[in-house]
Structure formats: C-alpha cells, structure tokens
N, C-alpha and C. Protein backbone atom coordinates (compact mmCIF):
# COMPACT_ATOMS: atom_id res chain seq x y z
N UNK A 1 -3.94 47.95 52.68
CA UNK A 1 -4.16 48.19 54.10
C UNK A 1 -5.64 48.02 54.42
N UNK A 2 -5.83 47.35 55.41
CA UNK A 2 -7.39 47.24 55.78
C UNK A 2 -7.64 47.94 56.63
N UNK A 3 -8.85 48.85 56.44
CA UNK A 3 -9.08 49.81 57.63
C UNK A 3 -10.15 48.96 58.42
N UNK A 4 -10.47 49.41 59.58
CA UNK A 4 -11.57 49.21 60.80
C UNK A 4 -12.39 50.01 61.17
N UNK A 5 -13.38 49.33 60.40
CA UNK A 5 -14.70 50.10 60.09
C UNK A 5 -15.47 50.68 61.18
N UNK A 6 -15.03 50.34 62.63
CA UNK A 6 -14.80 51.47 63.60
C UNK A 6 -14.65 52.20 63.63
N UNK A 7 -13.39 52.37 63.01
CA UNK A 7 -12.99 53.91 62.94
C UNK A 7 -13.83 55.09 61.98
N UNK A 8 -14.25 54.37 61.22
CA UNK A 8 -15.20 55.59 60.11
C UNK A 8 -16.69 55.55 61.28
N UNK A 9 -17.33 55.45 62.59
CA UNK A 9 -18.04 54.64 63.12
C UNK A 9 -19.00 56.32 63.36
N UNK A 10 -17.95 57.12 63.35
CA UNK A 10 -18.93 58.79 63.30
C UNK A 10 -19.05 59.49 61.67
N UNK A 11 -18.72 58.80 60.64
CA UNK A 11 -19.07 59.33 59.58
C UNK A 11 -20.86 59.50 59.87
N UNK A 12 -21.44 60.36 58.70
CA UNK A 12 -22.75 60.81 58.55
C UNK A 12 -23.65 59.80 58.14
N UNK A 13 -22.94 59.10 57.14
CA UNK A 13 -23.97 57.69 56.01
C UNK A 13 -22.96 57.08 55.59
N UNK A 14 -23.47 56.12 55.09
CA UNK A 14 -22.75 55.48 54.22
C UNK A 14 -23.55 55.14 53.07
N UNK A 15 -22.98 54.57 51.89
CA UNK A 15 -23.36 54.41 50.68
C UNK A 15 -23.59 52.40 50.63
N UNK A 16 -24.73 52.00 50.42
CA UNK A 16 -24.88 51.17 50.26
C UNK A 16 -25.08 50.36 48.76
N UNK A 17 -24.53 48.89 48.09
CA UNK A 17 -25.06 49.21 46.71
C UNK A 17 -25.30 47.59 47.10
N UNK A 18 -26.38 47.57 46.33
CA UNK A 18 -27.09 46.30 46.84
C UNK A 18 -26.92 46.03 44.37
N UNK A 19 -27.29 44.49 44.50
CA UNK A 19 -27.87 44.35 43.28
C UNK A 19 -29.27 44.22 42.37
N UNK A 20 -29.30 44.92 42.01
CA UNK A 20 -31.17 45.43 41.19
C UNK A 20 -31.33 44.02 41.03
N UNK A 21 -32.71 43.55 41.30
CA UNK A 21 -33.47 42.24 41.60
C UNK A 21 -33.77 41.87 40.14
N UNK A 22 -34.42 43.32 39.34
CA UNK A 22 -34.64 42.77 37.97
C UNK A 22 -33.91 43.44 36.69
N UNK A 23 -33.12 44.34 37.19
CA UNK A 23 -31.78 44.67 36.31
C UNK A 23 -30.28 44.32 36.31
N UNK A 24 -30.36 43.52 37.09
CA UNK A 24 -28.99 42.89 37.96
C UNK A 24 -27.78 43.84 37.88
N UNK A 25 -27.72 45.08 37.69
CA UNK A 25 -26.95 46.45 37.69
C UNK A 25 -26.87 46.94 39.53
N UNK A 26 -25.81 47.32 39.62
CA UNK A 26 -25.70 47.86 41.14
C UNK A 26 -26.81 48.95 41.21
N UNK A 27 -27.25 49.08 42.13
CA UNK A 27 -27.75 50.17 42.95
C UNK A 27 -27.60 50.55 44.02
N UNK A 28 -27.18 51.85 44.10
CA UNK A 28 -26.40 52.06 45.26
C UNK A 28 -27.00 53.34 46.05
N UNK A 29 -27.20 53.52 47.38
CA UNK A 29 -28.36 54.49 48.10
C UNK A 29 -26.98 54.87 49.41
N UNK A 30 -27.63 56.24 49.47
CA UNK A 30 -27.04 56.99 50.66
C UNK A 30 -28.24 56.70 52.02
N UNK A 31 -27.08 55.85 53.51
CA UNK A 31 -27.73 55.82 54.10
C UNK A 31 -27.14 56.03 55.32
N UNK A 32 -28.38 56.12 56.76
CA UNK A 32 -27.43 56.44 58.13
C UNK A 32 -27.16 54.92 58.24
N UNK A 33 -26.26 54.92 59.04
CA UNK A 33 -25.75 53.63 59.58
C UNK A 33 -25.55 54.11 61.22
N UNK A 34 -24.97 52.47 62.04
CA UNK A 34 -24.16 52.56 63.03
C UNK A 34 -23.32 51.24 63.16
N UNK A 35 -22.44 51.25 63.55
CA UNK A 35 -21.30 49.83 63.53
C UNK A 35 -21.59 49.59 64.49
N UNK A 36 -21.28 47.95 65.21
CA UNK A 36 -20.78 47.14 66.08
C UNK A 36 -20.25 45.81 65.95
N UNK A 37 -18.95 46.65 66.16
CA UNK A 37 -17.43 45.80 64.94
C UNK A 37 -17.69 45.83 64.00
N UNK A 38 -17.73 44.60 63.04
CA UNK A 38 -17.33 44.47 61.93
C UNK A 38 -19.03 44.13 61.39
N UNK A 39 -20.39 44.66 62.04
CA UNK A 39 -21.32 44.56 61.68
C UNK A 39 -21.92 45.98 61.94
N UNK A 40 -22.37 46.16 60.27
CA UNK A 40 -23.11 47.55 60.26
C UNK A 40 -24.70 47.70 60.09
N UNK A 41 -25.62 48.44 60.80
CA UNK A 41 -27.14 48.30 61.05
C UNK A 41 -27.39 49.50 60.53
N UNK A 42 -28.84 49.44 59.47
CA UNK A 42 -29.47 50.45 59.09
C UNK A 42 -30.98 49.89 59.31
N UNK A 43 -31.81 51.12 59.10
CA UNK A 43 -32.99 51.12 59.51
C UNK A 43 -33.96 51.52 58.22
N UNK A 44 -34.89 50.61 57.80
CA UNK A 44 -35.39 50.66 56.74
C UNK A 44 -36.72 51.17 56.72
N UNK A 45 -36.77 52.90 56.70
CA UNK A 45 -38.65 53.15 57.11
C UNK A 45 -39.93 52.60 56.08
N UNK A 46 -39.24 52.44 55.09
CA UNK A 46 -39.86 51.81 54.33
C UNK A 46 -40.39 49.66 54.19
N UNK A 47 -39.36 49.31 55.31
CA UNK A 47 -39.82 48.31 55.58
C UNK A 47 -39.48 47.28 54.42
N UNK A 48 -40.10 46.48 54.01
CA UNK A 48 -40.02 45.16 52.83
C UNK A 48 -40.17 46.07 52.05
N UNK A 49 -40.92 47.07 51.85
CA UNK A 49 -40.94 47.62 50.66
C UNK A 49 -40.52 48.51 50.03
N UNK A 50 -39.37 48.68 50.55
CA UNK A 50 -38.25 49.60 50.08
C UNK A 50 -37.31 48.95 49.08
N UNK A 51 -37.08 49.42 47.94
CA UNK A 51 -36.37 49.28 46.73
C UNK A 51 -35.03 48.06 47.17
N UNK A 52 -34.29 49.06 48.30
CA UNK A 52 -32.89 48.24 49.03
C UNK A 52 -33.27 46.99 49.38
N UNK A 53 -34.12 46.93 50.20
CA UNK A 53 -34.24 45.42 51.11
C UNK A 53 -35.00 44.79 50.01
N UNK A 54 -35.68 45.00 49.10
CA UNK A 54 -36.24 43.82 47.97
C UNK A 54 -34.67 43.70 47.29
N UNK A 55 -34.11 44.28 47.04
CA UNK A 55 -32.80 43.77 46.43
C UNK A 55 -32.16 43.16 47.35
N UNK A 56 -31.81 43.32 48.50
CA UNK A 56 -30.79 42.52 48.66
C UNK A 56 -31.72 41.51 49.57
N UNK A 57 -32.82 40.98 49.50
CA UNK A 57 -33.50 39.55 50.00
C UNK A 57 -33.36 39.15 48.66
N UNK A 58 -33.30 39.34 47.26
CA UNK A 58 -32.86 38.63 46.29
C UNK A 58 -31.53 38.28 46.58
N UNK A 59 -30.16 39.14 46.45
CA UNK A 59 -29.48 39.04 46.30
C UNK A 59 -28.13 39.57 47.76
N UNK A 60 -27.87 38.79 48.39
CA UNK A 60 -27.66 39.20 49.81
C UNK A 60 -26.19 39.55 50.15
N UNK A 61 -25.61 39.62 48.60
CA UNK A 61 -23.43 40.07 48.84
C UNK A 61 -24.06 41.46 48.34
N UNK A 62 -23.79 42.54 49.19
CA UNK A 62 -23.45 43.65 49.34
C UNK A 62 -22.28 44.60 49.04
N UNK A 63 -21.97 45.95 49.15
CA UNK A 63 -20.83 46.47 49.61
C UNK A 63 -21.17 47.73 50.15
N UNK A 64 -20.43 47.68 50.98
CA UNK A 64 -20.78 49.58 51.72
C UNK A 64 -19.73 50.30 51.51
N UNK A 65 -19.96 51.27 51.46
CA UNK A 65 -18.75 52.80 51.59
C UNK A 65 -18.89 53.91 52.17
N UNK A 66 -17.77 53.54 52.74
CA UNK A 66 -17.71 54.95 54.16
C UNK A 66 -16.53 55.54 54.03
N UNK A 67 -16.85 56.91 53.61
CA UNK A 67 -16.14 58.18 53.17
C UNK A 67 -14.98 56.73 52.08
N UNK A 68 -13.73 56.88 52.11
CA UNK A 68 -12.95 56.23 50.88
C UNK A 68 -13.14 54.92 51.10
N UNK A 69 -13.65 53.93 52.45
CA UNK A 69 -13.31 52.51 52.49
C UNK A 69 -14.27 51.72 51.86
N UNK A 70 -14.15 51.01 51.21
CA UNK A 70 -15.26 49.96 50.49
C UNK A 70 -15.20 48.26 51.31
N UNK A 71 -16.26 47.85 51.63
CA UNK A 71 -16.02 47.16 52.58
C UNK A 71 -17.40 45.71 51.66
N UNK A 72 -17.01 44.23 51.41
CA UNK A 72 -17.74 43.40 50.93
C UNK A 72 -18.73 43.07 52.13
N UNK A 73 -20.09 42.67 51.82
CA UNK A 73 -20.53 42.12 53.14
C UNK A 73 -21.65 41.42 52.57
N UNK A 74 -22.60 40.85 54.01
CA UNK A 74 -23.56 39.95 53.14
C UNK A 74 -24.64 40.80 54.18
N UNK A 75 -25.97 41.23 53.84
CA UNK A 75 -26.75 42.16 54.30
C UNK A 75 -28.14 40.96 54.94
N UNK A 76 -28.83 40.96 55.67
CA UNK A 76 -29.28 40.28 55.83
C UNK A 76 -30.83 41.11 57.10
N UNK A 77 -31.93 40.94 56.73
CA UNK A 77 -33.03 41.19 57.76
C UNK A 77 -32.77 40.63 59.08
N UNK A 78 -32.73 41.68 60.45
CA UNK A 78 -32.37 40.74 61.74
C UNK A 78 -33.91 40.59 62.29
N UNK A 79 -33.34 39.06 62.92
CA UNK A 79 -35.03 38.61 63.27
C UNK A 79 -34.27 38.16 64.90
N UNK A 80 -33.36 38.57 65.06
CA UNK A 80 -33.14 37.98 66.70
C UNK A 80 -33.51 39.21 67.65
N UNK A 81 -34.31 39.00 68.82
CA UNK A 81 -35.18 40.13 69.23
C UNK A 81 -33.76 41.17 70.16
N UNK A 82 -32.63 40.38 70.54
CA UNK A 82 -31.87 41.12 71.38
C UNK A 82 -31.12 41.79 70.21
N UNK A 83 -30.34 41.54 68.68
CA UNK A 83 -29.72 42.23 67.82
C UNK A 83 -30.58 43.16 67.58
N UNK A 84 -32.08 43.00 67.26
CA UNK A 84 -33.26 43.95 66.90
C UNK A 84 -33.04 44.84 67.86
N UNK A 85 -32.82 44.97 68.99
CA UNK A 85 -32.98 45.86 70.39
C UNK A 85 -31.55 47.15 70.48
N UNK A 86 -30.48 45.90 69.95
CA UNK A 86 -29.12 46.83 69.70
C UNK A 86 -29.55 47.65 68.57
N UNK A 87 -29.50 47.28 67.96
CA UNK A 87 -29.58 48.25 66.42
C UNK A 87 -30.29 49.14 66.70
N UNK A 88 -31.63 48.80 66.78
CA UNK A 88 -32.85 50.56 66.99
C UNK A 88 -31.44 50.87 67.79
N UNK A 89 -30.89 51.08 68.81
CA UNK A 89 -30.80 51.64 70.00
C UNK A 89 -29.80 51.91 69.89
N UNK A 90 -28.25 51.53 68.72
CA UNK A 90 -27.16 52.64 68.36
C UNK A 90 -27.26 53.56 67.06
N UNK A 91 -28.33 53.28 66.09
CA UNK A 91 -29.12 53.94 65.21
C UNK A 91 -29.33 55.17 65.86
N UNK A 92 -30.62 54.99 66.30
CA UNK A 92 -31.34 55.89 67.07
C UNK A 92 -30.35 56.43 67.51
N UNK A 93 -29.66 56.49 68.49
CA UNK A 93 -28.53 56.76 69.41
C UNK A 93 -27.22 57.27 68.92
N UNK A 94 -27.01 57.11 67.53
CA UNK A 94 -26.23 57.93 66.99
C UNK A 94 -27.23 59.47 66.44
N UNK A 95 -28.20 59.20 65.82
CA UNK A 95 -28.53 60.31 65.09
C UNK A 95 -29.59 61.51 65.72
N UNK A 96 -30.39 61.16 66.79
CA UNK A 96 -30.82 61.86 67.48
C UNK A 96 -30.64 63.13 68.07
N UNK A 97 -29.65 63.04 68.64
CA UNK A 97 -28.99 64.59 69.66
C UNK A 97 -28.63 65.38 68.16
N UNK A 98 -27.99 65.10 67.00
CA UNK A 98 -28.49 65.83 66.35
C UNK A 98 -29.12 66.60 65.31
N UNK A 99 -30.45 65.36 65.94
CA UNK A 99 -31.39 65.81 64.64
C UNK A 99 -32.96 66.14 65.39
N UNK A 100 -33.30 67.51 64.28
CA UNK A 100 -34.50 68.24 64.83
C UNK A 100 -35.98 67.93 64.96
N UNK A 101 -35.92 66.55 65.17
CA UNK A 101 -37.13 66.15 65.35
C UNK A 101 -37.34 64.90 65.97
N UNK A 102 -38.26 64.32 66.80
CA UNK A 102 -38.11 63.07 67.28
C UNK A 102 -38.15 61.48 66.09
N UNK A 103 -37.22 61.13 66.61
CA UNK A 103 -36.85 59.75 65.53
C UNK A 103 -37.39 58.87 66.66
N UNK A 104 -38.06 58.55 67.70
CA UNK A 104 -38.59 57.85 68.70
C UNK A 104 -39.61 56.13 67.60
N UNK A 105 -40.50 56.61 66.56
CA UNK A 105 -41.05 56.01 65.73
C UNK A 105 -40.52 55.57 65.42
N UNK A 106 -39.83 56.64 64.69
CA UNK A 106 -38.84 55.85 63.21
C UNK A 106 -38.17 54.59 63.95
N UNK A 107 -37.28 55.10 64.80
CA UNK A 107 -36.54 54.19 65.84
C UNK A 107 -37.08 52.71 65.98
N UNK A 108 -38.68 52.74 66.25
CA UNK A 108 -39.47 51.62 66.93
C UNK A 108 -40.12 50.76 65.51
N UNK A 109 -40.16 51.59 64.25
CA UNK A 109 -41.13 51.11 63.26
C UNK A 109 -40.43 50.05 62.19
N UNK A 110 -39.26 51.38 61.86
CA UNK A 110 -38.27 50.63 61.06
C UNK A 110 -38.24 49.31 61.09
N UNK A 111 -37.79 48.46 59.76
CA UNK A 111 -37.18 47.44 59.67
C UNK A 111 -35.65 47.49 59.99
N UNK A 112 -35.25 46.51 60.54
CA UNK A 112 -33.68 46.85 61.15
C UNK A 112 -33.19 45.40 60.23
N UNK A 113 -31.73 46.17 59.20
CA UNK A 113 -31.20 45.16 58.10
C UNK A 113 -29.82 45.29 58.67
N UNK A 114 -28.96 44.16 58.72
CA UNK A 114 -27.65 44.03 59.27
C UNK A 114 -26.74 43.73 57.94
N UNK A 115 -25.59 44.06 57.70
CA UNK A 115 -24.66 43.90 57.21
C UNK A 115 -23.33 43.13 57.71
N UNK A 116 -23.47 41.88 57.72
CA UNK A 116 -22.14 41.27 57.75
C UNK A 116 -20.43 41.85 57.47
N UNK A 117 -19.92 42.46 57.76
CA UNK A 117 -19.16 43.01 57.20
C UNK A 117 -17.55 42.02 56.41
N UNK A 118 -17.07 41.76 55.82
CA UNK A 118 -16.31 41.15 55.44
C UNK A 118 -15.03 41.95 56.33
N UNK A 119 -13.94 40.98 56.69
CA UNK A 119 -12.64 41.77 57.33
C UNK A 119 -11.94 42.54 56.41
N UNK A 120 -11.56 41.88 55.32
CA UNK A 120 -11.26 42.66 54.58
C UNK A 120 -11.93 43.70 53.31
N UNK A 121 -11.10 45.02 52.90
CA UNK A 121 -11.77 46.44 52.16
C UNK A 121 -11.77 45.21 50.84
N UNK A 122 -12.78 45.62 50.15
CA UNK A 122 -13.40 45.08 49.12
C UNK A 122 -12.37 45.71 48.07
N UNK A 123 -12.17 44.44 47.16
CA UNK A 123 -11.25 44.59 46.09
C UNK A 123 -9.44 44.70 46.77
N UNK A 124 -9.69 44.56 48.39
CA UNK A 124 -8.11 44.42 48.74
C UNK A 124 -7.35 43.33 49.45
C-alpha cells in the first residue's frame, strides 16, 4: 500500500539518510520537514557545511521516514527564487507557533534542500 506523504504532513521530523561521501555507509539524521505533495523541504542552518548536504551533493538518491513510511527520493539544493520563498515559508510556518523562540533568521539564513519524493514507499 502506498501511503501519501501528506498525510504524515503534521508529524514532528522526519528521519533523513543520505549516503556518507567518504564511507559510502547510510547516514541517517533526525530532521523538521514540511511537504508540498510529493516534495519534502528542510532547512539546513548549517548551510554547505553541514555533514547532510555534503553527502547528498555527492550522492543525491535519498530516503526519508516519517513515523513507519519510508519513502525513495532524490534530494537536491533549491536555487529557484519562488521554490526558495515556499519552503522558508511552510518550514517556518509549520514550526513556529510552536516553538519558544523566534526562527525569523533561521527561516531567512538557512539553506533550503528539496527532496523529490518518489510515488512510491521505498522497498514497495
């Protein structure tokens, strides 16, 4: 059965596992997300130089997991200024109201990485 990754669209994080650039072993990180459809956006405060996004600009087939669904995808840096504009802005917009401090920066600084999502749950 394929679920719609919509529907998990208020989970907390998701689990991302990208492939180690120079161990070629999964690595896999707890992160916030937000969907739109079958494309999922996270926000990287760390920028290029975060562990995740050097792995997957090596290596760009992904998989995410949200609560039981495992989902294949291809992850990719967004450079189009109107996708850049969505993302901060259902990111932000999910996690804000409730969280205790302003994410306004974070929101604006971040690198914003998109996930292609494959239609179908990975391995189904």
């Amino acid at each position: 059965m394929t679920t719609d990754p919509q529907q998990l669209a208020d989970e907390s994080f998701c689990y991302l596992t990208t492939t180690g650039r120079v161990t070629g072993r999964p690595h896999t990180i707890e992160i916030w997300f937000a969907l739109d459809g079958y494309r999922l956006y996270m926000l990287a405060g760390g920028g290029t130089g975060a562990d995740w996004v050097k792995n997957l600009l090596r290596a760009p087939d992904v998989t995410v997991r949200i609560r039981d669904a495992t989902f294949a995808g291809q992850a990719r840096v967004v450079e189009d200024a109107q996708e850049d504009a969505l993302a901060r802005r259902i990111v932000v917009g999910k996690y804000q109201p409730g969280y205790g401090e302003d994410l306004t920066d974070w929101g604006r600084e971040s690198l914003v990485v998109a996930v292609d999502l494959a239609v179908r749950e990975a391995g189904g």
